[in-house]
C-alpha atoms as a PDB file:
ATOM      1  CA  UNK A   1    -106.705  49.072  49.690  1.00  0.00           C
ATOM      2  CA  UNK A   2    -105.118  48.645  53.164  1.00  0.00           C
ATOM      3  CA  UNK A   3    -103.753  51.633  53.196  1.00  0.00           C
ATOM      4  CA  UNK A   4    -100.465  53.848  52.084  1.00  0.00           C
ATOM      5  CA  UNK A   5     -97.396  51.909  50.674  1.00  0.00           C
ATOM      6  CA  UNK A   6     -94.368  52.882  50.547  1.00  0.00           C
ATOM      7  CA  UNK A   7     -90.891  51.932  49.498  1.00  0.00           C
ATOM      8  CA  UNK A   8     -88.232  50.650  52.691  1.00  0.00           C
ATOM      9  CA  UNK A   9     -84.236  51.078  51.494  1.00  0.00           C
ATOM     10  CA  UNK A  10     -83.992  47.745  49.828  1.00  0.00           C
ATOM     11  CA  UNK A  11     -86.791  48.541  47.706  1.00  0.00           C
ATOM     12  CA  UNK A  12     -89.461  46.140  49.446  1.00  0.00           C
ATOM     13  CA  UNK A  13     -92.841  47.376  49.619  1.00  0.00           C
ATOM     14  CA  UNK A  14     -93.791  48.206  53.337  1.00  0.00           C
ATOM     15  CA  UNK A  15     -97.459  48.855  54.490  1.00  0.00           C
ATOM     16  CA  UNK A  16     -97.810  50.375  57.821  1.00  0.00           C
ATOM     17  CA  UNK A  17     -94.745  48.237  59.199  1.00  0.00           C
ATOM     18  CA  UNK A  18     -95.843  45.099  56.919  1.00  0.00           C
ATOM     19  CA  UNK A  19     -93.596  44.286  54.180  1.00  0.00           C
ATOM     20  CA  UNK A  20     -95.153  42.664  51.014  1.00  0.00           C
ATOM     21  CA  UNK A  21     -91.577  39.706  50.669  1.00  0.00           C
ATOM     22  CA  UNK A  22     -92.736  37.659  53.035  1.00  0.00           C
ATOM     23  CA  UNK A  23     -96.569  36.865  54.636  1.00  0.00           C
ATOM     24  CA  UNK A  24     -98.062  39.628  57.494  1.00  0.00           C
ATOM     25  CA  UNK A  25     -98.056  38.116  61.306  1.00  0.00           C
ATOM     26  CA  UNK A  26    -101.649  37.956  61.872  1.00  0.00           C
ATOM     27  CA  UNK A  27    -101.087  36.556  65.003  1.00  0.00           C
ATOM     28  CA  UNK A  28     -99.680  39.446  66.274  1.00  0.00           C
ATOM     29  CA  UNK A  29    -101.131  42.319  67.685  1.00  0.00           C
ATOM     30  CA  UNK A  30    -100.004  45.203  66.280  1.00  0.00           C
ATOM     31  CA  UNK A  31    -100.421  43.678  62.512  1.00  0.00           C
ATOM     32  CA  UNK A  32    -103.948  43.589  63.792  1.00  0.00           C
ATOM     33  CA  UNK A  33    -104.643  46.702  64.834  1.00  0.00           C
ATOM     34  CA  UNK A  34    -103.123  48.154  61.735  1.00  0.00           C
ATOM     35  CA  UNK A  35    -104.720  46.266  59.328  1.00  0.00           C
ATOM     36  CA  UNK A  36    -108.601  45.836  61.186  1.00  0.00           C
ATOM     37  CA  UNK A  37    -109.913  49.593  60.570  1.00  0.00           C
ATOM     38  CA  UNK A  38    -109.129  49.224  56.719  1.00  0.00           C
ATOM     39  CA  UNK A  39    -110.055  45.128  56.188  1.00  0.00           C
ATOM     40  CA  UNK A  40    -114.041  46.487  58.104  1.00  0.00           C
ATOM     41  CA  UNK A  41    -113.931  49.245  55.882  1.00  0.00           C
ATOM     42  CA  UNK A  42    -113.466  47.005  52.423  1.00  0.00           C
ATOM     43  CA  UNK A  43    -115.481  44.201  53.641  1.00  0.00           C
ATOM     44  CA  UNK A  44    -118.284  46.013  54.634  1.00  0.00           C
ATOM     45  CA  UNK A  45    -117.758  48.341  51.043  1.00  0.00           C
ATOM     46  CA  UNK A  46    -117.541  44.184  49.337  1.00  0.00           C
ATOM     47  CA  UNK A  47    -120.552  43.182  51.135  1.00  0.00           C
ATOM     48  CA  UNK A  48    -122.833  46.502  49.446  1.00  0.00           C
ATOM     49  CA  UNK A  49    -121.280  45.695  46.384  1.00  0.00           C
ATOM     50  CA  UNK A  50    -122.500  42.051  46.427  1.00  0.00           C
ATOM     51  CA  UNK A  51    -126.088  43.221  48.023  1.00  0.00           C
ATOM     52  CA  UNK A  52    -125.312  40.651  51.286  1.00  0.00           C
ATOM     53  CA  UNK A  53    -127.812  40.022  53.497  1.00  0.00           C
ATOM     54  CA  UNK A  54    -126.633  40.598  57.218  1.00  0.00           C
ATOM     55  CA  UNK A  55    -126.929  37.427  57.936  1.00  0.00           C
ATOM     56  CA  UNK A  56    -124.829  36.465  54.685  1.00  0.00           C
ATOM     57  CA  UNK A  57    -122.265  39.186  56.008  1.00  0.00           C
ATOM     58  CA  UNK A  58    -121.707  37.902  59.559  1.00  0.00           C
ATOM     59  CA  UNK A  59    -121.327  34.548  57.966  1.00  0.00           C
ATOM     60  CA  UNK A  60    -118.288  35.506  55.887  1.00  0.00           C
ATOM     61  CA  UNK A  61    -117.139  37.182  58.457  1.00  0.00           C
ATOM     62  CA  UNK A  62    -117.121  33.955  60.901  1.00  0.00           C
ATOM     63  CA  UNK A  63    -120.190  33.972  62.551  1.00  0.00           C
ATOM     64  CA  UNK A  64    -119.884  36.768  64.850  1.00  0.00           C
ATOM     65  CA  UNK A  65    -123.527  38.068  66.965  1.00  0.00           C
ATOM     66  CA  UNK A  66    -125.539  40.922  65.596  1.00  0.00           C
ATOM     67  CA  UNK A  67    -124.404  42.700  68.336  1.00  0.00           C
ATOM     68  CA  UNK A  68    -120.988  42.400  67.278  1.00  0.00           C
ATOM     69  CA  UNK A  69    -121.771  42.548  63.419  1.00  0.00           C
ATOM     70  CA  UNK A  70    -123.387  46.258  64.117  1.00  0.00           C
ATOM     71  CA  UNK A  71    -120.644  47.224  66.210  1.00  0.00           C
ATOM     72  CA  UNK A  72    -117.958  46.777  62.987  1.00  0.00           C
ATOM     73  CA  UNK A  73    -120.292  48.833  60.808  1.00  0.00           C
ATOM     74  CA  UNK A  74    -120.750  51.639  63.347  1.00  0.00           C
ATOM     75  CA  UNK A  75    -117.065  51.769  64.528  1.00  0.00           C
ATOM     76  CA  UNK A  76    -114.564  50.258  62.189  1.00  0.00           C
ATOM     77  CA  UNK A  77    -111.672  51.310  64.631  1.00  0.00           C
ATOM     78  CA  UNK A  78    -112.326  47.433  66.480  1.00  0.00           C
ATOM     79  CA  UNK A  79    -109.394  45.222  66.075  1.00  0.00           C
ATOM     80  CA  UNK A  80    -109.772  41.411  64.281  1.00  0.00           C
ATOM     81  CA  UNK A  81    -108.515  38.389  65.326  1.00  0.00           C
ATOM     82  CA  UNK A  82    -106.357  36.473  62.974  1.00  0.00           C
ATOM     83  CA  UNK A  83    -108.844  34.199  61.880  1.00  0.00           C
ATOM     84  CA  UNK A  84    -111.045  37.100  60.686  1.00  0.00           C
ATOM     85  CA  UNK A  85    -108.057  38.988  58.844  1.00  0.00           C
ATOM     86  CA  UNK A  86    -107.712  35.853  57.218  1.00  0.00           C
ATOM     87  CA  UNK A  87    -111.209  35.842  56.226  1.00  0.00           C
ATOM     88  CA  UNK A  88    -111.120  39.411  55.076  1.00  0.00           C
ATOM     89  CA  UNK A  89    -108.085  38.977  53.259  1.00  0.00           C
ATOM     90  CA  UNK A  90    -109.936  35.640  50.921  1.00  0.00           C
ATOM     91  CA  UNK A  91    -112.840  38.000  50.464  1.00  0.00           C
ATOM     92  CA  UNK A  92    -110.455  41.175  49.212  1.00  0.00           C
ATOM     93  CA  UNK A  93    -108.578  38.462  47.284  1.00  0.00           C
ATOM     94  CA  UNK A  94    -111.917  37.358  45.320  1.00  0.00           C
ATOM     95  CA  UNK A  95    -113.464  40.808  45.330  1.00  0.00           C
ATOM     96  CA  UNK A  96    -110.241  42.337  42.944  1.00  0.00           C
ATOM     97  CA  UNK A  97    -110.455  38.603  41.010  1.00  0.00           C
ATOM     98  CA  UNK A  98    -113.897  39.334  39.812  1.00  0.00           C
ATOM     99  CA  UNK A  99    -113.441  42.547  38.907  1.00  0.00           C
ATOM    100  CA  UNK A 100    -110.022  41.849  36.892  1.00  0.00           C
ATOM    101  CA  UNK A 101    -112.562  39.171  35.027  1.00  0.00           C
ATOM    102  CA  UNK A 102    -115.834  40.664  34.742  1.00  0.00           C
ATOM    103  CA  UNK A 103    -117.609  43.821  34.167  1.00  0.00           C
ATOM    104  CA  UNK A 104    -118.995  45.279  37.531  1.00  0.00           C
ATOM    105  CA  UNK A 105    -122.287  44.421  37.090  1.00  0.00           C
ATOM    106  CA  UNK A 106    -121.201  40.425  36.812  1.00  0.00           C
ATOM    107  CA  UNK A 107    -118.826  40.967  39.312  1.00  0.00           C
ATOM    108  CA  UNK A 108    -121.016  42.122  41.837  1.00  0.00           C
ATOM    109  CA  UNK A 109    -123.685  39.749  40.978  1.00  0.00           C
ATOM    110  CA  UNK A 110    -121.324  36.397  40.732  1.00  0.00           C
ATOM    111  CA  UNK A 111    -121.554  35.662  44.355  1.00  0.00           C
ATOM    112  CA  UNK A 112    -124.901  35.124  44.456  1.00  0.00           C
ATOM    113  CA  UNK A 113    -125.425  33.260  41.371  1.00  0.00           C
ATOM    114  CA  UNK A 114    -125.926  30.176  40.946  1.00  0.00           C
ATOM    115  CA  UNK A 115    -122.468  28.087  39.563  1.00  0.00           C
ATOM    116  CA  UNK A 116    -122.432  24.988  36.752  1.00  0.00           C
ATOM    117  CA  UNK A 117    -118.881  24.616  37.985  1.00  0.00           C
ATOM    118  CA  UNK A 118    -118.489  21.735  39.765  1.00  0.00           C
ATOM    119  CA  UNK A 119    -116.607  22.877  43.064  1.00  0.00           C
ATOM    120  CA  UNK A 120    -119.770  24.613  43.697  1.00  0.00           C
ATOM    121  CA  UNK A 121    -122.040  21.533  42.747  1.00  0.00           C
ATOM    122  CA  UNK A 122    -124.990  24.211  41.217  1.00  0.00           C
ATOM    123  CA  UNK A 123    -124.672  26.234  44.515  1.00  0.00           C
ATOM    124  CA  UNK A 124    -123.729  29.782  44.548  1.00  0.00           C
ATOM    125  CA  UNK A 125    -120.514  30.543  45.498  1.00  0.00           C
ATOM    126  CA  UNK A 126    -121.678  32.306  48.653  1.00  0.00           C
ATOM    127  CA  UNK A 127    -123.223  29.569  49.635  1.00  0.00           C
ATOM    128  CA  UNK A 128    -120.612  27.185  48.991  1.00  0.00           C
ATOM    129  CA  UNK A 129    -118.441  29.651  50.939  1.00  0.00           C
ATOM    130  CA  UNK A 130    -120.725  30.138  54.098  1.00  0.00           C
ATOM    131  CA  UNK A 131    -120.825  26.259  54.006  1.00  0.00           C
ATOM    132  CA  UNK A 132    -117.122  25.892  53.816  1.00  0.00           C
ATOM    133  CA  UNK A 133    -115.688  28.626  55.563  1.00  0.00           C
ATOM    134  CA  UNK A 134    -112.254  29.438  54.907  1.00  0.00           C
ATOM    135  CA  UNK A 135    -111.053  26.148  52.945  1.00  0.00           C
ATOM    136  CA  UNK A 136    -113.916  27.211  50.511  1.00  0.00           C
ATOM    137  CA  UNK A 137    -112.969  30.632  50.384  1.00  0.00           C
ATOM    138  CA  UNK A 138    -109.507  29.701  49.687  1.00  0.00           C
ATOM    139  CA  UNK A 139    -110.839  27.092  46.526  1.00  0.00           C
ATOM    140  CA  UNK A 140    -113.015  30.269  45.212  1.00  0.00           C
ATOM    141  CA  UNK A 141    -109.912  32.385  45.671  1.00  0.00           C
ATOM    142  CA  UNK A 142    -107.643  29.872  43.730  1.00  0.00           C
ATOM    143  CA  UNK A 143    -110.351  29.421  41.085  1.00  0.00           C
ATOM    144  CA  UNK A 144    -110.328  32.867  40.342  1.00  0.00           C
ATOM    145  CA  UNK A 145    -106.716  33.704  40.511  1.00  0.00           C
ATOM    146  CA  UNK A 146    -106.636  30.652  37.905  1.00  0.00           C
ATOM    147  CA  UNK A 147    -109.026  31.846  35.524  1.00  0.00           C
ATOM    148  CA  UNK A 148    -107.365  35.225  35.680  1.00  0.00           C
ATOM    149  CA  UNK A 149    -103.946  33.409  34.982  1.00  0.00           C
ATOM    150  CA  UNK A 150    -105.515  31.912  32.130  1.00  0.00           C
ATOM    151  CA  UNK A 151    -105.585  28.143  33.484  1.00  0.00           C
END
């Protein structure tokens, strides 16, 4: 999803300079110009899939202006902070979750639906996430990677 991998000499899987045995530097600036054209392009692919209001969307993404919003979707070529790779990277995360555990149609919907489970407290997840930012994005990530774990 973020682009082509490929295999360095001692076998490690490398992505654009970013190998997959230890975490990415989002901090630094060339991680973030490699990863930002792909993360806009998935998260603003994620956000049709789940039918997100604008307003939903810039939330996720951490508030950012509607000037700023419609700049992403017209030119994905910007560059993300850390904070909004990180962001991305929950949402990707939760995206592949729900479709690993649901059909499409669920998974798409399950966002915006409201949740008996009681992290969310009857909410829907997105709004338990726009709420929470990224420590609830991180809980919905971990819930999901659980269930698909089989815990």
């Amino acid at each position: 999803m973020f682009g082509d991998l490929a295999l360095g000499a001692s076998n490690v899987v490398h992505l654009h300079g970013v190998a997959w045995d230890k975490p990415a530097d989002l901090s630094s600036r060339a991680v973030q110009e490699k990863l930002s054209p792909v993360a806009i392009r998935a998260f603003f692919r994620m956000a049709s899939h789940w039918k997100l209001r604008d307003e939903d969307a810039r939330g996720l993404i951490g508030g950012v202006s509607n000037g700023s919003f419609y700049q992403l979707k017209r030119s994905p070529a910007r560059t993300l902070d850390q904070d909004k790779l990180t962001r991305l990277s929950l949402l990707v995360g939760i995206f592949k979750a729900l479709n690993i555990l649901y059909s499409t149609k669920l998974a798409d919907a399950w966002v915006q639906l409201p949740n008996s489970n009681p992290i969310f407290g009857g909410q829907s997840p997105l709004t338990y996430m726009l709420k929470g930012g990224v420590p609830s994005m991180l809980r919905v990530r971990q819930l999901l990677d659980a269930r698909r774990g089989g815990l």
